[in-house]
Structures are given as structure tokens and as C-alpha cells.
N, C-alpha and C. Protein backbone atom coordinates (compact mmCIF):
# COMPACT_ATOMS: atom_id res chain seq x y z
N UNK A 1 10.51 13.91 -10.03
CA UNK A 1 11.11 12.73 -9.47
C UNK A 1 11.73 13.02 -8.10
N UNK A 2 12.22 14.23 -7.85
CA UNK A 2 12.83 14.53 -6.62
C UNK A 2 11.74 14.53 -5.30
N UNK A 3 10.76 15.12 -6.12
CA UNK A 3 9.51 15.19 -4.60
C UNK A 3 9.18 13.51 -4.79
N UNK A 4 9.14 12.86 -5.20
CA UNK A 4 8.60 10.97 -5.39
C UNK A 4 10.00 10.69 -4.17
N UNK A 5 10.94 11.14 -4.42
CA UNK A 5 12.46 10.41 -3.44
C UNK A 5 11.91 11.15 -2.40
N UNK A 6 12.06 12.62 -2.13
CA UNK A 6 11.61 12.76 -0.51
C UNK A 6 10.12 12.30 0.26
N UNK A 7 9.71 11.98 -0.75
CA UNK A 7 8.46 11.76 0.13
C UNK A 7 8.41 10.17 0.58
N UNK A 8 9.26 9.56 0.10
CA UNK A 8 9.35 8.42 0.07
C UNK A 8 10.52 8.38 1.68
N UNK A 9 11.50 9.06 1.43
CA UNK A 9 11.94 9.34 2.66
C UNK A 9 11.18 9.43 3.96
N UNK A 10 10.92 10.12 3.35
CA UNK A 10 9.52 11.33 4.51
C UNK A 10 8.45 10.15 5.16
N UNK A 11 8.34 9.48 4.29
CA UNK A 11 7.68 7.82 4.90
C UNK A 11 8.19 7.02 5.81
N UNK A 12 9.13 6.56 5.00
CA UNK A 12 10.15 5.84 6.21
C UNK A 12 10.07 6.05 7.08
N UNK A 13 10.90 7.67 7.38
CA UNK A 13 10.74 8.27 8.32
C UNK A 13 9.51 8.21 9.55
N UNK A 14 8.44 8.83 8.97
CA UNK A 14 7.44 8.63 9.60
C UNK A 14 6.91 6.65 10.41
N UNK A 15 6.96 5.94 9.47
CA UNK A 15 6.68 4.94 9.26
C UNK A 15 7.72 4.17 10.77
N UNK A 16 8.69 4.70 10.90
CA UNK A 16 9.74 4.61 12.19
C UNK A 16 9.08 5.23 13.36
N UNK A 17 8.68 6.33 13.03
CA UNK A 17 8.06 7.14 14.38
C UNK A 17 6.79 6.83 14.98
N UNK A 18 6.07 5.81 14.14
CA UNK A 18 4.92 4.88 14.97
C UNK A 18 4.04 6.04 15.47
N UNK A 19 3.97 7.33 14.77
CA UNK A 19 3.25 8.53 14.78
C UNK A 19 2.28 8.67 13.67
N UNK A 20 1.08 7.84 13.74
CA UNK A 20 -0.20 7.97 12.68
C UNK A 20 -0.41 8.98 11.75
N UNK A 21 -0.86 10.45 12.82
CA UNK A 21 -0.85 11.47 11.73
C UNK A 21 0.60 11.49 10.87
N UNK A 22 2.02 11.42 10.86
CA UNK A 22 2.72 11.78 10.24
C UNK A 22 3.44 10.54 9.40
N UNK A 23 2.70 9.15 9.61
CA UNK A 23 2.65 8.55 8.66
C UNK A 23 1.24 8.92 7.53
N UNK A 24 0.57 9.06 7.93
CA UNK A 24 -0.82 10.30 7.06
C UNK A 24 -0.74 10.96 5.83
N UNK A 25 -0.02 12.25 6.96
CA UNK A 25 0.50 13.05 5.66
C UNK A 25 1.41 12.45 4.95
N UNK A 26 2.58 11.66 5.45
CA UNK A 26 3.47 11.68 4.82
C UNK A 26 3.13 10.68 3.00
N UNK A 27 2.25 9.67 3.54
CA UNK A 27 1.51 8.65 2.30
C UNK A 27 0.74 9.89 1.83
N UNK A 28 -0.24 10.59 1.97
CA UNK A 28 -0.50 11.75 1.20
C UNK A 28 -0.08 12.74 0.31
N UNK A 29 1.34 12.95 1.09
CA UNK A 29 2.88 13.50 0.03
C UNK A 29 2.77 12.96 -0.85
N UNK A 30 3.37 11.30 -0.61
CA UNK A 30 4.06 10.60 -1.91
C UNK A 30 2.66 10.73 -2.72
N UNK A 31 1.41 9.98 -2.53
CA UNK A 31 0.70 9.75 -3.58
C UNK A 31 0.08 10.92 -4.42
N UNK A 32 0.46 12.19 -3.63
CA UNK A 32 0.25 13.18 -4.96
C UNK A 32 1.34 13.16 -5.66
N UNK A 33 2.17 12.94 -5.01
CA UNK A 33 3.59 13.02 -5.60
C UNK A 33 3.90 12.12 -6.93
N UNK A 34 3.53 11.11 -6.45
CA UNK A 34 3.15 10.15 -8.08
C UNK A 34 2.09 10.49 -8.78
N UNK A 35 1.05 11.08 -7.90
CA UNK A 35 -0.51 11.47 -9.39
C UNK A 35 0.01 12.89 -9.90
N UNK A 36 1.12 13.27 -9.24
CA UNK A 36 1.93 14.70 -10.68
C UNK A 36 3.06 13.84 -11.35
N UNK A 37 3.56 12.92 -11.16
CA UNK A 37 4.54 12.64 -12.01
C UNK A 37 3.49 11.41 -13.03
N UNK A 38 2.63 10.88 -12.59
CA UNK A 38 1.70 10.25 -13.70
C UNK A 38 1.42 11.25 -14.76
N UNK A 39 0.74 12.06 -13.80
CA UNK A 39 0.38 13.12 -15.28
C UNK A 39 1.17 13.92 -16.21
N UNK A 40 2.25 13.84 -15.51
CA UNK A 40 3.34 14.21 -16.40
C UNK A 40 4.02 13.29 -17.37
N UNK A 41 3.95 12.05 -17.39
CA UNK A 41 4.72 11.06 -17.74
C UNK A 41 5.85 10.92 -17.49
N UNK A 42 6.13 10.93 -15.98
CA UNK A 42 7.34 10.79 -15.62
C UNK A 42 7.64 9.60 -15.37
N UNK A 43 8.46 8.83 -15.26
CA UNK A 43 8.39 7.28 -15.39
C UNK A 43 9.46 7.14 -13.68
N UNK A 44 8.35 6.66 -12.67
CA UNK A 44 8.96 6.65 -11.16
C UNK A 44 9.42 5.42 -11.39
N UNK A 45 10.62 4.69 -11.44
CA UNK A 45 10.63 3.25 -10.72
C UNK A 45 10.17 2.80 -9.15
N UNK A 46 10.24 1.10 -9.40
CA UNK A 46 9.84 1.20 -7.70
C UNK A 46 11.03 1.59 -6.64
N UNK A 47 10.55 1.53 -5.30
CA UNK A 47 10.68 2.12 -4.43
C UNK A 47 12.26 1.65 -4.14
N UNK A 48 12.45 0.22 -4.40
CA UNK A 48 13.69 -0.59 -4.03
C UNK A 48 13.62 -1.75 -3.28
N UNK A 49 14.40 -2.41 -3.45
CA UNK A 49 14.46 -3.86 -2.90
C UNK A 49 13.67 -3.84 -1.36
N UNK A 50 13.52 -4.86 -1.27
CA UNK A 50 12.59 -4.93 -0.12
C UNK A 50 11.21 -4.32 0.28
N UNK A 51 11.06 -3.56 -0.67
CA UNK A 51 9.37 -2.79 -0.71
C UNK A 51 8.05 -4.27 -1.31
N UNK A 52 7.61 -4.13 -0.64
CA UNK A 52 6.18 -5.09 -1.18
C UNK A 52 5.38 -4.08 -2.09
N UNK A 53 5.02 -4.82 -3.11
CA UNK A 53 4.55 -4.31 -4.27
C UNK A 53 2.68 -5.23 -3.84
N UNK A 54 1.83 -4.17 -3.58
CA UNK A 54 0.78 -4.85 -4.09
C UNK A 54 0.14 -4.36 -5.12
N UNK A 55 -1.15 -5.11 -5.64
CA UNK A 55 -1.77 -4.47 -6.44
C UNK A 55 -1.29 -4.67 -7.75
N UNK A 56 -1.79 -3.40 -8.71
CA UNK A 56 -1.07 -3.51 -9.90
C UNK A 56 -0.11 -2.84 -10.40
């Protein structure tokens, strides 16, 4: 759960810096970051208010 919070940081972050590659990696972080806590059954909530949820 701790690597799901920084990487989620680590987005933002990036996501501010209007810097492609390091919005990249940084969505690359998180989503392994959730396909190890899937396989673990770790139960991530979402991200927090104001996040758009698409999908399922």
C-alpha cells in the first residue's frame, strides 16, 4: 500500500511538471504498483476526492 501512495504522489508530481517522460514512468510505477497489490489482495481504495474514476 505504501508504494500505491508514493506513486500516486510521484504522479501528481509529474503530472505538474508537464514533463511526458516523467509522467510515463511515473503511471508505470503506480500501475505495477496496483498489479502487486492485486495479486496480493491488497485492497487499494481510490485515489481521493476529486480523481475521475473511469472505466470499471
Amino acid at each position: 500500500m505504501t508504494r500505491v501512495v508514493a506513486a500516486r504522489a510521484a504522479l501528481a508530481d509529474a503530472a505538474t511538471s508537464q514533463d511526458p517522460r516523467a509522467v510515463r514512468d511515473a503511471l508505470d510505477e503506480l500501475e505495477g504498483a496496483l498489479m502487486l497489490a492485486r495479486e496480493n489482495d491488497v485492497n487499494v481504495p481510490p485515489a481521493g476526492p476529486g480523481v475521475e474514476r473511469t472505466g470499471s
